[in-house]
PDB file of N, CA and C in Angstrom:
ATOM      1  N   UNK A   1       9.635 -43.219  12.889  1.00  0.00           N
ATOM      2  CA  UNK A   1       8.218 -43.213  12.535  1.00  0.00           C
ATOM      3  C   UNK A   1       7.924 -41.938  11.745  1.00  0.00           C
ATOM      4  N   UNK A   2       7.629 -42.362  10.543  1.00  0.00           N
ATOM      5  CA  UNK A   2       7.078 -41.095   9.434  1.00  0.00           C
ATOM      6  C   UNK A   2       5.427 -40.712   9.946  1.00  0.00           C
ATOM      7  N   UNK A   3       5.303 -39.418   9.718  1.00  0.00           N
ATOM      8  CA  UNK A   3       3.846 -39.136   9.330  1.00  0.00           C
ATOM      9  C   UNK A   3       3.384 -39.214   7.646  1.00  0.00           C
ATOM     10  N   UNK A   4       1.948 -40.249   7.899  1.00  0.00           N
ATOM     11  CA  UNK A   4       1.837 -40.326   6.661  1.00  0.00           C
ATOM     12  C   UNK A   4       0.738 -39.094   6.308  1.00  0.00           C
ATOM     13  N   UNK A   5       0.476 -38.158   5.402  1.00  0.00           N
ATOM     14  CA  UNK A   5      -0.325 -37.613   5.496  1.00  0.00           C
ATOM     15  C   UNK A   5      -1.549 -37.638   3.570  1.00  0.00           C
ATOM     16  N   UNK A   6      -2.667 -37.743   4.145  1.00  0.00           N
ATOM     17  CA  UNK A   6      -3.122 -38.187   2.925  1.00  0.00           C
ATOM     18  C   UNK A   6      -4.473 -37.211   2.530  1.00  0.00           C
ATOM     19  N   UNK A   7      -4.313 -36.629   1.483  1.00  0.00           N
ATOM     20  CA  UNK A   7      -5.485 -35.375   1.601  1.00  0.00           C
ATOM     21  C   UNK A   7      -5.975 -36.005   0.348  1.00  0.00           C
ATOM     22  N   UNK A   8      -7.397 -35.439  -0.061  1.00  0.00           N
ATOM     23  CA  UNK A   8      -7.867 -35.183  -1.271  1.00  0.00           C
ATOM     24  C   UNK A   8      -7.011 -34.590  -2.477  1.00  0.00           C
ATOM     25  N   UNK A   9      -7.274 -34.676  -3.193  1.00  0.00           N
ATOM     26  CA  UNK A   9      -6.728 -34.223  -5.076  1.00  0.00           C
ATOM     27  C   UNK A   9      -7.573 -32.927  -5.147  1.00  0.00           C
ATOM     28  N   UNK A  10      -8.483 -32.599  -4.168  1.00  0.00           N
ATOM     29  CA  UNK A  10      -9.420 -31.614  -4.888  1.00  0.00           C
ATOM     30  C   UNK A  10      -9.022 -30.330  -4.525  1.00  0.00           C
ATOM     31  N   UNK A  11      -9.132 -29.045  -5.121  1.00  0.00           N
ATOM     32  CA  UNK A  11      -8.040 -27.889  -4.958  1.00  0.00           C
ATOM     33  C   UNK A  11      -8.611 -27.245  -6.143  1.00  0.00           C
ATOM     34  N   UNK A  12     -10.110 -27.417  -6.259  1.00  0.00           N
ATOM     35  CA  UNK A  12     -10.438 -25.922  -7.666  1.00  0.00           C
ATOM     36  C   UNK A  12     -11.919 -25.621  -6.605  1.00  0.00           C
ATOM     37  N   UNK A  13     -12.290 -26.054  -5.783  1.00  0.00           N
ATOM     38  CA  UNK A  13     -13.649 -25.282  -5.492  1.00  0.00           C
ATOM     39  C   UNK A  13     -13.446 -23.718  -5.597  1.00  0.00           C
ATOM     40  N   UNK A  14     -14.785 -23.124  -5.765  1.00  0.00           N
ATOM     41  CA  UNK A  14     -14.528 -21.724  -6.316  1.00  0.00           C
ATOM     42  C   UNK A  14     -15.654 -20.839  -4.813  1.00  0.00           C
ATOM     43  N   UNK A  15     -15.408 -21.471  -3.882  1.00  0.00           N
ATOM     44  CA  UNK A  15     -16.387 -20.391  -2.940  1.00  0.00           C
ATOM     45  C   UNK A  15     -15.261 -19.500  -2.330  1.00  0.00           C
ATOM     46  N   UNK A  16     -15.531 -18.356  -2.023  1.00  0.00           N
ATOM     47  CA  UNK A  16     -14.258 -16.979  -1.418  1.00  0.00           C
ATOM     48  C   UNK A  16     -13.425 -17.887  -0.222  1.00  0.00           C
ATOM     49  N   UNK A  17     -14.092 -18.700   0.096  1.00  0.00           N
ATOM     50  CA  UNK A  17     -13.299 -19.047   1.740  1.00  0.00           C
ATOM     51  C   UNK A  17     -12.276 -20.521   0.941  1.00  0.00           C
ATOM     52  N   UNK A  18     -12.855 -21.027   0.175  1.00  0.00           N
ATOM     53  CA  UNK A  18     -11.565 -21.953  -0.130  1.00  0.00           C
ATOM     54  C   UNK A  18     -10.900 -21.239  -1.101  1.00  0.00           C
ATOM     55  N   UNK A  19     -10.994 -20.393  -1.970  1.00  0.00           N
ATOM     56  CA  UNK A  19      -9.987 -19.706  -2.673  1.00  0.00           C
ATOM     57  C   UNK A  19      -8.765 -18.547  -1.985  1.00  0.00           C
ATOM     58  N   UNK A  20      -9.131 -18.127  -0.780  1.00  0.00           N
ATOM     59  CA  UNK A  20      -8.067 -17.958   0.219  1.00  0.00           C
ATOM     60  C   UNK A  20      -7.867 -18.525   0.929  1.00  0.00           C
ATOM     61  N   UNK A  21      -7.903 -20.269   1.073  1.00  0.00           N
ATOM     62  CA  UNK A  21      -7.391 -20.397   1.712  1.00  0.00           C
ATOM     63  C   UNK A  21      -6.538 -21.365   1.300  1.00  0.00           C
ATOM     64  N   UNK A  22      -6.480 -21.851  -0.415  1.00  0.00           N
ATOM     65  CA  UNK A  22      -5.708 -22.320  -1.163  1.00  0.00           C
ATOM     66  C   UNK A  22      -4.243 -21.266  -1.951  1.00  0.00           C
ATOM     67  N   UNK A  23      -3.195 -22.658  -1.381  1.00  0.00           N
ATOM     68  CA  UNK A  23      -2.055 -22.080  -1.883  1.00  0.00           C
ATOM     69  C   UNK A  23      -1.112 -22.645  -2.735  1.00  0.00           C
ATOM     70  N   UNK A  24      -0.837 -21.156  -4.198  1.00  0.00           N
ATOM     71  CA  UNK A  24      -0.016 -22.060  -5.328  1.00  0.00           C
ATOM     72  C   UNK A  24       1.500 -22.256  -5.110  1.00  0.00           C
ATOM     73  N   UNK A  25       1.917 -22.776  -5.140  1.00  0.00           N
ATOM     74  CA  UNK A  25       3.504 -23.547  -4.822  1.00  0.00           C
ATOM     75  C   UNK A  25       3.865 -23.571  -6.272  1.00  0.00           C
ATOM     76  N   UNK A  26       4.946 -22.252  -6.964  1.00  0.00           N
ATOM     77  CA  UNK A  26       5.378 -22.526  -7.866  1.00  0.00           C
ATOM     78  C   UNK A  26       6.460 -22.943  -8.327  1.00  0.00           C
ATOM     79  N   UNK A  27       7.078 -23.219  -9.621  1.00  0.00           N
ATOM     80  CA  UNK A  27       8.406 -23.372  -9.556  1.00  0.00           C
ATOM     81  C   UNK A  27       9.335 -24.597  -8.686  1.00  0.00           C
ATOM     82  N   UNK A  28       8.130 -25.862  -8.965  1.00  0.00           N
ATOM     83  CA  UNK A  28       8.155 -27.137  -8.289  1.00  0.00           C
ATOM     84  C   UNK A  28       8.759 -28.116  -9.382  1.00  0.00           C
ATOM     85  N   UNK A  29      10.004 -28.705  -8.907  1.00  0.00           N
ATOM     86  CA  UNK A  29      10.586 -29.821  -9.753  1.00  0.00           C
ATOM     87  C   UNK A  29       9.736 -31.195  -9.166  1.00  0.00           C
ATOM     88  N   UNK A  30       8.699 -31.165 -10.272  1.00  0.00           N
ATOM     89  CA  UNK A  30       7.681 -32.621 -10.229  1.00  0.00           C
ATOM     90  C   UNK A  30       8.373 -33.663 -10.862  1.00  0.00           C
ATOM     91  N   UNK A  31       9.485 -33.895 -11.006  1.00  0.00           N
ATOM     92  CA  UNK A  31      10.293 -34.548 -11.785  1.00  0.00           C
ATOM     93  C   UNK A  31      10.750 -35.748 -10.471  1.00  0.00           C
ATOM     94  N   UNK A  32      11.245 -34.690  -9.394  1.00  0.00           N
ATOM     95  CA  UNK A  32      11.918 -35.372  -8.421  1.00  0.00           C
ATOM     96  C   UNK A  32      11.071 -34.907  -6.979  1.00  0.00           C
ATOM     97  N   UNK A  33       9.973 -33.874  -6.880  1.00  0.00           N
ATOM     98  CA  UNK A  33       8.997 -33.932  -5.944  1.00  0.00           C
ATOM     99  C   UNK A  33       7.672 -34.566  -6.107  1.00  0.00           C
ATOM    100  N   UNK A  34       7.331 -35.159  -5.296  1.00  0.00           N
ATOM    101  CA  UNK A  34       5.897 -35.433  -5.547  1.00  0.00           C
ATOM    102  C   UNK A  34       4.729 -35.300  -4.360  1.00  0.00           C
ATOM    103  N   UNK A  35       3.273 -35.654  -4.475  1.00  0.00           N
ATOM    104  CA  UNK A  35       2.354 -34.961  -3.859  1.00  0.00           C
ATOM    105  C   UNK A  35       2.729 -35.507  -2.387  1.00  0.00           C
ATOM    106  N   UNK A  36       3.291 -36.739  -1.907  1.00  0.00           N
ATOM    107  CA  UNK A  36       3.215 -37.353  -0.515  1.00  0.00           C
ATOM    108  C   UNK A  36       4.613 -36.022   0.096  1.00  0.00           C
ATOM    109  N   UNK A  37       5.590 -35.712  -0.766  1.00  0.00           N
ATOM    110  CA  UNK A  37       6.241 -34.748   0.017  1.00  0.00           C
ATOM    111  C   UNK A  37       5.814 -33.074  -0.193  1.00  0.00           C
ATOM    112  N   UNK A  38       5.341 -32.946  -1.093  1.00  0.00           N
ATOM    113  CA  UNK A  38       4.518 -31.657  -0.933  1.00  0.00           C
ATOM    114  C   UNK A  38       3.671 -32.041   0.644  1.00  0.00           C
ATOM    115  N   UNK A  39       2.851 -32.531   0.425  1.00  0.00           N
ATOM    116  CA  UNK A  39       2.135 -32.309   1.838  1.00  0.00           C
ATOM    117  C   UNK A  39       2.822 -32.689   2.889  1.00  0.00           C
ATOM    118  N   UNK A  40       3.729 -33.499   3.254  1.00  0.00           N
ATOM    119  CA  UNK A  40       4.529 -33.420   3.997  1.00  0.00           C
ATOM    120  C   UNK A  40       5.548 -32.136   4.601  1.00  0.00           C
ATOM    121  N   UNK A  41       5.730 -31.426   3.929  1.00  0.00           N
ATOM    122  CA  UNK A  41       6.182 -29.997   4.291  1.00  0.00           C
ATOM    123  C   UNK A  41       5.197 -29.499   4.026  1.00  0.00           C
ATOM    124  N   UNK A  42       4.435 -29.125   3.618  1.00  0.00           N
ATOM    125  CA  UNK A  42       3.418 -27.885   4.188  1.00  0.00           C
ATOM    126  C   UNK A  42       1.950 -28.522   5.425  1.00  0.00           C
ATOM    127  N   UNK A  43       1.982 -29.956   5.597  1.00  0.00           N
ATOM    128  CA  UNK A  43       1.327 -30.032   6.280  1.00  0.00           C
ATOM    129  C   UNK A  43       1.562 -29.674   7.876  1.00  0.00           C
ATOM    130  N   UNK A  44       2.785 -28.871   8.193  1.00  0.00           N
ATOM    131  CA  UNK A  44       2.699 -28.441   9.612  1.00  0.00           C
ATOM    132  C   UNK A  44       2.184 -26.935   9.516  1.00  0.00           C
ATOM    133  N   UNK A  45       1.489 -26.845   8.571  1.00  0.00           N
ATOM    134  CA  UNK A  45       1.134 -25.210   8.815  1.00  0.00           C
ATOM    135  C   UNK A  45      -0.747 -25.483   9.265  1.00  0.00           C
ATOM    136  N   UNK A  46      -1.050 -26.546   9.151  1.00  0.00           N
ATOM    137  CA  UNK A  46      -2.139 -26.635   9.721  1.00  0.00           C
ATOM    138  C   UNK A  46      -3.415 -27.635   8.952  1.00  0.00           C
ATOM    139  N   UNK A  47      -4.195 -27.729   9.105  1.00  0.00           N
ATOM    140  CA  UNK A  47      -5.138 -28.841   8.522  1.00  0.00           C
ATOM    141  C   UNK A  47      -5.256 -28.747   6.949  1.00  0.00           C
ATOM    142  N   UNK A  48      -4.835 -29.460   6.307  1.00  0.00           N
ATOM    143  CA  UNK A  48      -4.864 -30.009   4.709  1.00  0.00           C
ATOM    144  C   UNK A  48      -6.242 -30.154   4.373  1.00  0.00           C
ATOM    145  N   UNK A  49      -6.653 -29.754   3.200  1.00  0.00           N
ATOM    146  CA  UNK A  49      -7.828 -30.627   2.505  1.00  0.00           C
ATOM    147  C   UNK A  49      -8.174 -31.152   1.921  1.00  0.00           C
ATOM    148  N   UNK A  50      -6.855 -30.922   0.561  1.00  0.00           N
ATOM    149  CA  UNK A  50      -6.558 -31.184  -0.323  1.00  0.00           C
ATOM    150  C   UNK A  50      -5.100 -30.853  -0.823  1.00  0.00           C
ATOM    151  N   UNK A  51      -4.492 -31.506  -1.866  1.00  0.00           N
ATOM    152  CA  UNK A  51      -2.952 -31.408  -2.623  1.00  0.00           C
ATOM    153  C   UNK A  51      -3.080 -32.141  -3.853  1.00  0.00           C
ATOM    154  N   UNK A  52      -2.688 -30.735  -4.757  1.00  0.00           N
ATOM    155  CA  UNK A  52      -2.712 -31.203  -6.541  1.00  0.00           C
ATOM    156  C   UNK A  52      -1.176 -30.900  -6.872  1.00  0.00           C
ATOM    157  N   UNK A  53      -0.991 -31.826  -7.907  1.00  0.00           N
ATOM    158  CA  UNK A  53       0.228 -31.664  -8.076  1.00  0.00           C
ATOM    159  C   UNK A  53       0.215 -32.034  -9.311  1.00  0.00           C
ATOM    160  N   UNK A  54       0.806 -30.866 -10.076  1.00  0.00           N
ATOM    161  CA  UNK A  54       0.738 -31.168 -11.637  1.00  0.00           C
ATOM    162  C   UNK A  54       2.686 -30.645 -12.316  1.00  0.00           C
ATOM    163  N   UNK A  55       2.636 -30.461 -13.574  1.00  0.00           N
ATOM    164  CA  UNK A  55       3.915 -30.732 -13.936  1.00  0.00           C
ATOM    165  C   UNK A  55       4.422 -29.153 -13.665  1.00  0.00           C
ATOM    166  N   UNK A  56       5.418 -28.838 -12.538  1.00  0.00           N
ATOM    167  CA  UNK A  56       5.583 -28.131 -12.531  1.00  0.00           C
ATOM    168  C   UNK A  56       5.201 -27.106 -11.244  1.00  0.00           C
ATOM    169  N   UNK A  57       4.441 -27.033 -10.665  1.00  0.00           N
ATOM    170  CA  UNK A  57       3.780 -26.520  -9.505  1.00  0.00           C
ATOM    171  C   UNK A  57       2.255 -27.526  -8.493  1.00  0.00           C
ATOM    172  N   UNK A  58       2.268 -27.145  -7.590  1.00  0.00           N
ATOM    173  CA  UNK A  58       1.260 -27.801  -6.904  1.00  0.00           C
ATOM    174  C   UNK A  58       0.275 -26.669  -6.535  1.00  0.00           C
ATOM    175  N   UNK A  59      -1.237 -27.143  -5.815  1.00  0.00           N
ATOM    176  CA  UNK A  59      -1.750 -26.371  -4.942  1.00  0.00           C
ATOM    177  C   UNK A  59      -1.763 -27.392  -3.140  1.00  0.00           C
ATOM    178  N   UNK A  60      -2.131 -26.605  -2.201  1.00  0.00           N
ATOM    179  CA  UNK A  60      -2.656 -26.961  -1.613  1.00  0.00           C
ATOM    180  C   UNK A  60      -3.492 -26.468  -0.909  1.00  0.00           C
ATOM    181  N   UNK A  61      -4.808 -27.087  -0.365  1.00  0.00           N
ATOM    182  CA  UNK A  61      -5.962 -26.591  -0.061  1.00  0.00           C
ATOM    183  C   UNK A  61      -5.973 -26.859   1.591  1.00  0.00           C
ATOM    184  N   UNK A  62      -6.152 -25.138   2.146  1.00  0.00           N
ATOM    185  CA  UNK A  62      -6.009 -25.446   3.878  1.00  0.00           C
ATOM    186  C   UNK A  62      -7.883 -25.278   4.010  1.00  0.00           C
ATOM    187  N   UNK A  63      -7.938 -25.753   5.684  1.00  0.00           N
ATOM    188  CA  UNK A  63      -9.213 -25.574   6.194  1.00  0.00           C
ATOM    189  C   UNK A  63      -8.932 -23.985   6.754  1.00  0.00           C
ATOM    190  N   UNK A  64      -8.169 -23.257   6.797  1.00  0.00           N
ATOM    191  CA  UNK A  64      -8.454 -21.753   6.813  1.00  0.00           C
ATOM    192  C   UNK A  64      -7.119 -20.784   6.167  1.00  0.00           C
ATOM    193  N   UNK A  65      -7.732 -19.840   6.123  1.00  0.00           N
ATOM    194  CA  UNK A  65      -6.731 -18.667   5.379  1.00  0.00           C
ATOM    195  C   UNK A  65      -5.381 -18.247   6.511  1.00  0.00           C
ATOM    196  N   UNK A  66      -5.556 -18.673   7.773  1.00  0.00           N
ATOM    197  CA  UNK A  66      -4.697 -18.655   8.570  1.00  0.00           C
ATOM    198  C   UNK A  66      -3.385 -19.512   8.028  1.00  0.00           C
ATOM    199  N   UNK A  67      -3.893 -21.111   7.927  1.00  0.00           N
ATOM    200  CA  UNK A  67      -3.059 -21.710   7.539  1.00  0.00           C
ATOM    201  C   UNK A  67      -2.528 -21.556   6.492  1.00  0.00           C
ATOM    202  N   UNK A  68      -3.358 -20.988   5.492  1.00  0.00           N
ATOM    203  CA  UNK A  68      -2.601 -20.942   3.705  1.00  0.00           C
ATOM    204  C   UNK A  68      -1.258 -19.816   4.418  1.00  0.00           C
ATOM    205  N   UNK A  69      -2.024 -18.689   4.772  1.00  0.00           N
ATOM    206  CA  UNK A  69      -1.314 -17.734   4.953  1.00  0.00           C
ATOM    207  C   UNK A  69       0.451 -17.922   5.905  1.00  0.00           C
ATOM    208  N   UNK A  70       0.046 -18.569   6.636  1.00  0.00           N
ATOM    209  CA  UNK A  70       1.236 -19.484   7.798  1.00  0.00           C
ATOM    210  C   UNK A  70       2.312 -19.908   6.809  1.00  0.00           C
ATOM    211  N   UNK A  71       1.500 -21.105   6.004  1.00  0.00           N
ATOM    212  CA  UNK A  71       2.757 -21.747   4.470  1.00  0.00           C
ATOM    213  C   UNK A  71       3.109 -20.850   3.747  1.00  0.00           C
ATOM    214  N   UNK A  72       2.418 -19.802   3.444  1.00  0.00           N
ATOM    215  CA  UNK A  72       3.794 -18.824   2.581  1.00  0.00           C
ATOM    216  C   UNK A  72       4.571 -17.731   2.846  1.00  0.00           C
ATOM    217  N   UNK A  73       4.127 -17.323   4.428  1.00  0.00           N
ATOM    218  CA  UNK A  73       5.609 -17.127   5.078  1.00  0.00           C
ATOM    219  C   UNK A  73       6.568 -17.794   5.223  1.00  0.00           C
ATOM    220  N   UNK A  74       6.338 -19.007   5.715  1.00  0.00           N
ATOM    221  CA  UNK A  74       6.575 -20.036   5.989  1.00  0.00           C
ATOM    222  C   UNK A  74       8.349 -20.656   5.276  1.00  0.00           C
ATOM    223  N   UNK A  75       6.965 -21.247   3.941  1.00  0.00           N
ATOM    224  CA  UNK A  75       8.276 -21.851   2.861  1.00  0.00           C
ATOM    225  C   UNK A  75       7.963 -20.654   1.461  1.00  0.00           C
ATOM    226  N   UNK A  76       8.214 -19.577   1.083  1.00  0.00           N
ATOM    227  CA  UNK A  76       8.165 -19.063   0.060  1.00  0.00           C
ATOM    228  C   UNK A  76       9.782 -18.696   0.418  1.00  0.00           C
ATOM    229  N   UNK A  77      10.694 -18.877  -0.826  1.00  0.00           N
ATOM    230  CA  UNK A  77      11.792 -19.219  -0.954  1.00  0.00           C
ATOM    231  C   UNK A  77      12.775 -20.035  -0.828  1.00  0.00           C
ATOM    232  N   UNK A  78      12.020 -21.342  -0.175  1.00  0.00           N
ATOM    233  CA  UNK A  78      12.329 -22.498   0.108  1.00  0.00           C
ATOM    234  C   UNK A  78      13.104 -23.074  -1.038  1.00  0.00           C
ATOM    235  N   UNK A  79      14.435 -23.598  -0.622  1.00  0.00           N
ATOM    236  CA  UNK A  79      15.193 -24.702  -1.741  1.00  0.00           C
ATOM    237  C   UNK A  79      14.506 -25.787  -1.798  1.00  0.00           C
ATOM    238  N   UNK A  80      14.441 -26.608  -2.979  1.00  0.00           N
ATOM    239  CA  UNK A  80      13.359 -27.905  -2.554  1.00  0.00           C
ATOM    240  C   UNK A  80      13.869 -28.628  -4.032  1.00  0.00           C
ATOM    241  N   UNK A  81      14.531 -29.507  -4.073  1.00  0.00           N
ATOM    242  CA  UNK A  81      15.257 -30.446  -5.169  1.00  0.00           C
ATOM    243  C   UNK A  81      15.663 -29.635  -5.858  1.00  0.00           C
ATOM    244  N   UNK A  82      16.972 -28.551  -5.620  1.00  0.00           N
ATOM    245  CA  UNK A  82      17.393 -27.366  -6.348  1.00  0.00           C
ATOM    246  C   UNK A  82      17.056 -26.300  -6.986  1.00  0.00           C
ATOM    247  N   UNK A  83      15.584 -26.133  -6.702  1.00  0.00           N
ATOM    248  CA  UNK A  83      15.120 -25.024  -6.825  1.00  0.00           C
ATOM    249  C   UNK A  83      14.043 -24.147  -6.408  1.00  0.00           C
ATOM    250  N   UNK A  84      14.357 -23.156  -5.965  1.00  0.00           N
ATOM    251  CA  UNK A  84      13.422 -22.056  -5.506  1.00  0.00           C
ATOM    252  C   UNK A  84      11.727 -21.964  -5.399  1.00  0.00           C
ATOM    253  N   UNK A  85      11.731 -22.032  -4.558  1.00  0.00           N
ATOM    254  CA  UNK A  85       9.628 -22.343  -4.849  1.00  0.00           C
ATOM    255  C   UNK A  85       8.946 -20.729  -4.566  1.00  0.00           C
ATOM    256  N   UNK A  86       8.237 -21.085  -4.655  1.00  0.00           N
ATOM    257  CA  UNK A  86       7.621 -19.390  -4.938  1.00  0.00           C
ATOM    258  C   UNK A  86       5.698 -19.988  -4.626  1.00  0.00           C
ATOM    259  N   UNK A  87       5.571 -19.254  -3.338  1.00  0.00           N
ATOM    260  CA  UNK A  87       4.376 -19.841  -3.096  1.00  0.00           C
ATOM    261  C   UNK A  87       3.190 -18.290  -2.964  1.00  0.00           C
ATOM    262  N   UNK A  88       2.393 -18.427  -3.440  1.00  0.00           N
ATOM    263  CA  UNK A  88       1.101 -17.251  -3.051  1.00  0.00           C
ATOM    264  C   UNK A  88      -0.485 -17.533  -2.499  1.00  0.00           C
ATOM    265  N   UNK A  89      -0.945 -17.292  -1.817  1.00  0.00           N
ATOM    266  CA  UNK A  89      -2.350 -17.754  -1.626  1.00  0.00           C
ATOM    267  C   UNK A  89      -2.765 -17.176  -2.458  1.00  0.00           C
ATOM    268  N   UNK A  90      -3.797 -17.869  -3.026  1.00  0.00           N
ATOM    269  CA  UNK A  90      -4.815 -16.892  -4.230  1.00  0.00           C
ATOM    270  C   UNK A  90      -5.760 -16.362  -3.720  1.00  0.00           C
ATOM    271  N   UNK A  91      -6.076 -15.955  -2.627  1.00  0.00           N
ATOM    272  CA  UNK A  91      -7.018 -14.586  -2.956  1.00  0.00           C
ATOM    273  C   UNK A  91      -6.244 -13.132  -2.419  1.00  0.00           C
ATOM    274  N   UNK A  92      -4.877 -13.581  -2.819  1.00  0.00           N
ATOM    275  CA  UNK A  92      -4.189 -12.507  -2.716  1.00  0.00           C
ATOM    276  C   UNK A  92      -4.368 -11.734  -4.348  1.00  0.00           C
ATOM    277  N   UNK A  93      -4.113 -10.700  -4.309  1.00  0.00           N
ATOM    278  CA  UNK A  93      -4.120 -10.130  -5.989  1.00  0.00           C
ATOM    279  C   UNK A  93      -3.129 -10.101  -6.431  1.00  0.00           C
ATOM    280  N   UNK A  94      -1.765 -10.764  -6.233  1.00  0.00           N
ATOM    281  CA  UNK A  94      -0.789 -10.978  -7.170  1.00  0.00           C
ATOM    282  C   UNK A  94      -0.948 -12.802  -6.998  1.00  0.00           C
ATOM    283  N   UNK A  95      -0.049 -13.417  -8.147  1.00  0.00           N
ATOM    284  CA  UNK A  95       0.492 -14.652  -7.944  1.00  0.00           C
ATOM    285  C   UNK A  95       1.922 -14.829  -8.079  1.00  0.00           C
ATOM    286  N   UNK A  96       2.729 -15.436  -7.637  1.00  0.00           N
ATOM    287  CA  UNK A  96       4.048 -15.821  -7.464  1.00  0.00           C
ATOM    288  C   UNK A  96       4.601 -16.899  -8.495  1.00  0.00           C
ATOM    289  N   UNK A  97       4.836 -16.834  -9.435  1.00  0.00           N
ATOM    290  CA  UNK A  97       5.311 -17.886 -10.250  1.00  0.00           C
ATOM    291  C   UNK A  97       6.402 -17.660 -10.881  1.00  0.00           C
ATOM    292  N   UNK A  98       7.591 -18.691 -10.555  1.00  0.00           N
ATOM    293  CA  UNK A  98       9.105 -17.831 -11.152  1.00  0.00           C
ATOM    294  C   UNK A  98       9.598 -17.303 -10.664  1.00  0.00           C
ATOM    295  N   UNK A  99       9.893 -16.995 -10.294  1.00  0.00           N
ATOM    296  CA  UNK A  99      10.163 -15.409  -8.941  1.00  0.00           C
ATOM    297  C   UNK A  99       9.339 -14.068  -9.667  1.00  0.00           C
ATOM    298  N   UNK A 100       8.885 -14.070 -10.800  1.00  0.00           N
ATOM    299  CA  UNK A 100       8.225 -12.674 -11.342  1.00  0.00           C
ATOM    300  C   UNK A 100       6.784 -13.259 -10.833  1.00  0.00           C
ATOM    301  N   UNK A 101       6.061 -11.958 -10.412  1.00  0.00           N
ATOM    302  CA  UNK A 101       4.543 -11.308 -10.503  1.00  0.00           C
ATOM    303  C   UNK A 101       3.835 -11.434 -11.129  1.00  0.00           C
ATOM    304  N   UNK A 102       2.279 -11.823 -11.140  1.00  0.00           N
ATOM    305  CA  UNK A 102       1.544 -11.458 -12.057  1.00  0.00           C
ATOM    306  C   UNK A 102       0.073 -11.478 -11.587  1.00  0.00           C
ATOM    307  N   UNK A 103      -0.364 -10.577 -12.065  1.00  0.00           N
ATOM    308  CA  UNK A 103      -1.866 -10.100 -11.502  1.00  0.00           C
ATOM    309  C   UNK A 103      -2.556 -11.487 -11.483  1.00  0.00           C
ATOM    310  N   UNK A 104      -3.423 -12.001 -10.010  1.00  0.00           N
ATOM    311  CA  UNK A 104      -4.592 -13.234  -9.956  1.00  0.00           C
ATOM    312  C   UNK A 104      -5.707 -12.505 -10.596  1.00  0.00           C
ATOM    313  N   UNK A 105      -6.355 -13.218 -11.807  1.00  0.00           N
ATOM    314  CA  UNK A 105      -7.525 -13.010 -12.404  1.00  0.00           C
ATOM    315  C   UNK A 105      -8.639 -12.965 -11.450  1.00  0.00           C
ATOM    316  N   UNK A 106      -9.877 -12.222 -11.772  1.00  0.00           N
ATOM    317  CA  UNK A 106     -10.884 -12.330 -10.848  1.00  0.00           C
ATOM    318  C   UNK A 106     -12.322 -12.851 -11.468  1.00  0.00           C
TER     319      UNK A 106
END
């Protein structure tokens, strides 16, 4: 028996409490991952709200900064269809994309 897990697409609201508590997942082979297994691994870090998944990286949107924060201890360096994911919550002031750094705009 699978868990099916099924969130919203939505992952841009701009109020302080969903922008930390949304997290970018970079360096995602969308080729051979897609959104039902993105949320499937990060949905044990705690309540989902949303999962976008575009070419190349995803977000996903927790109901608190606990949980964002949980997923990128979590899986940041995670192997995941041969390659390296690189995850950051954004209201952190760096972002993770690639394995290099780069300042989150404000």
């Amino acid at each position: 028996m699978s868990l099916k897990v099924q969130t919203s697409n939505v992952t841009n609201k701009n109020d302080p409490k969903s922008i930390n508590s949304r997290v970018f997942i970079g360096n995602l082979n969308t080729a051979v991952v897609k959104k039902m297994d993105v949320e499937t691994i990060f949905s044990k870090y705690g309540r989902m709200l949303g999962c976008s998944v575009h070419k190349g990286y995803a977000f996903v949107q927790y109901a608190s900064e606990r949980h964002a924060s949980g997923a990128v201890i979590g899986e940041n360096g995670r192997m995941l269809a041969g390659q390296t994911l690189g995850e950051s919550c954004l209201g952190s002031s760096l972002i993770r994309l690639n394995s290099e750094y780069y300042p989150a705009s404000t």
